[in-house]
Protein backbone atom coordinates (compact mmCIF):
# COMPACT_ATOMS: atom_id res chain seq x y z
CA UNK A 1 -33.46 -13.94 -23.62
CA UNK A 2 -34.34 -16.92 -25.03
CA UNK A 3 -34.06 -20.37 -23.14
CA UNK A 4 -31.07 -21.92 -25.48
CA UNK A 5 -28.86 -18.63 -24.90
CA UNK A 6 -28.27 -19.04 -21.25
CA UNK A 7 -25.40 -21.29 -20.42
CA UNK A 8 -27.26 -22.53 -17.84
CA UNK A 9 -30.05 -24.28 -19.56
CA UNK A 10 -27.42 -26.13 -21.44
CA UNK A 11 -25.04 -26.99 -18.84
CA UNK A 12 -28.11 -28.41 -16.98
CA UNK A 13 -29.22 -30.25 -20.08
CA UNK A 14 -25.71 -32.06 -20.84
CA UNK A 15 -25.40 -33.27 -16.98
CA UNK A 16 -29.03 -34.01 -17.52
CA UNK A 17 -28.72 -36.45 -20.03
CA UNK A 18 -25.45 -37.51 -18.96
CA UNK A 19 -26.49 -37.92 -15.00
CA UNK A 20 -29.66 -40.33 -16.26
CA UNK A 21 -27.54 -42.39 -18.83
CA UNK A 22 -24.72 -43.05 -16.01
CA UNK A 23 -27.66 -43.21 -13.20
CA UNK A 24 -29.78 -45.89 -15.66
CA UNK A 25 -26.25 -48.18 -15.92
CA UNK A 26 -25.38 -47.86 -12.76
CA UNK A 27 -29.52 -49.20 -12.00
CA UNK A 28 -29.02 -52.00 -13.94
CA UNK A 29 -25.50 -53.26 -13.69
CA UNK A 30 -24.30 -55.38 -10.66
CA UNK A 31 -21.85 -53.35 -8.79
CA UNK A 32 -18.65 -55.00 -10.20
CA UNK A 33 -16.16 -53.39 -7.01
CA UNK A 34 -14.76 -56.11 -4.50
CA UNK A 35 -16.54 -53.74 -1.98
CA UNK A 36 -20.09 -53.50 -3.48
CA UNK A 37 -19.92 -49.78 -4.48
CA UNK A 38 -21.48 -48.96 -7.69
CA UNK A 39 -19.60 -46.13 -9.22
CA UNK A 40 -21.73 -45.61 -11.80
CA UNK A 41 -24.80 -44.84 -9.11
CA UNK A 42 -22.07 -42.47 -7.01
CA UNK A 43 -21.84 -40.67 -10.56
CA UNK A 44 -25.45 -40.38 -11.61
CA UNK A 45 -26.86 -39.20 -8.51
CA UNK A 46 -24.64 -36.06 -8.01
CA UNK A 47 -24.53 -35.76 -12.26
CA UNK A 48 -28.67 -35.52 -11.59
CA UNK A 49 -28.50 -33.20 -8.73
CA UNK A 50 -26.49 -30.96 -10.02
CA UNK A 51 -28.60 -30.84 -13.61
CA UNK A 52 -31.47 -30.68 -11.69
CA UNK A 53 -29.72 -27.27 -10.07
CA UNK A 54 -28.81 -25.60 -13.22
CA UNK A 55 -32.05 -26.31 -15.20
CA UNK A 56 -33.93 -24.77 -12.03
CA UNK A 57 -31.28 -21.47 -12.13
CA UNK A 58 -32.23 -21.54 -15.52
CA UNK A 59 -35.82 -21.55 -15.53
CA UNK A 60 -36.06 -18.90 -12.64
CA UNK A 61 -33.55 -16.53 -13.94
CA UNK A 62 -35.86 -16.65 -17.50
CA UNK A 63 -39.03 -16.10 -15.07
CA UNK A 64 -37.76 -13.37 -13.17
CA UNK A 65 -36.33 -11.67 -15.96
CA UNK A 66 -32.60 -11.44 -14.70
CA UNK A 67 -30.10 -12.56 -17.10
């Protein structure tokens, strides 16, 4: 199976690219909650995680051979 067929790979590529564009905002914009929290750092980080998750899945299901 090639690496664009697996749902995985893509899933893992949208949060991907997603998780780092909200995680590069959030990096350099001040925090603009009365309380300090930066939503857009609570967003990337988990975003990134779970990209980093999938793209792993992904890559170990293609080397392993189970689809």
């Amino acid at each position: 199976m090639r690496l664009f067929e697996d749902l995985r790979f893509i899933i893992g590529l949208l949060f991907a690219i997603l998780g780092l564009l909200v995680l590069g905002a959030g990096l350099l914009h001040p925090p603009a909650a009365p309380g300090g929290l930066n939503a857009n750092l609570l967003g990337g980080i988990p975003m990134t995680a779970f990209a980093v998750v999938m793209l792993a899945l992904a890559l170990l299901a293609r080397r392993t051979g189970r689809e």
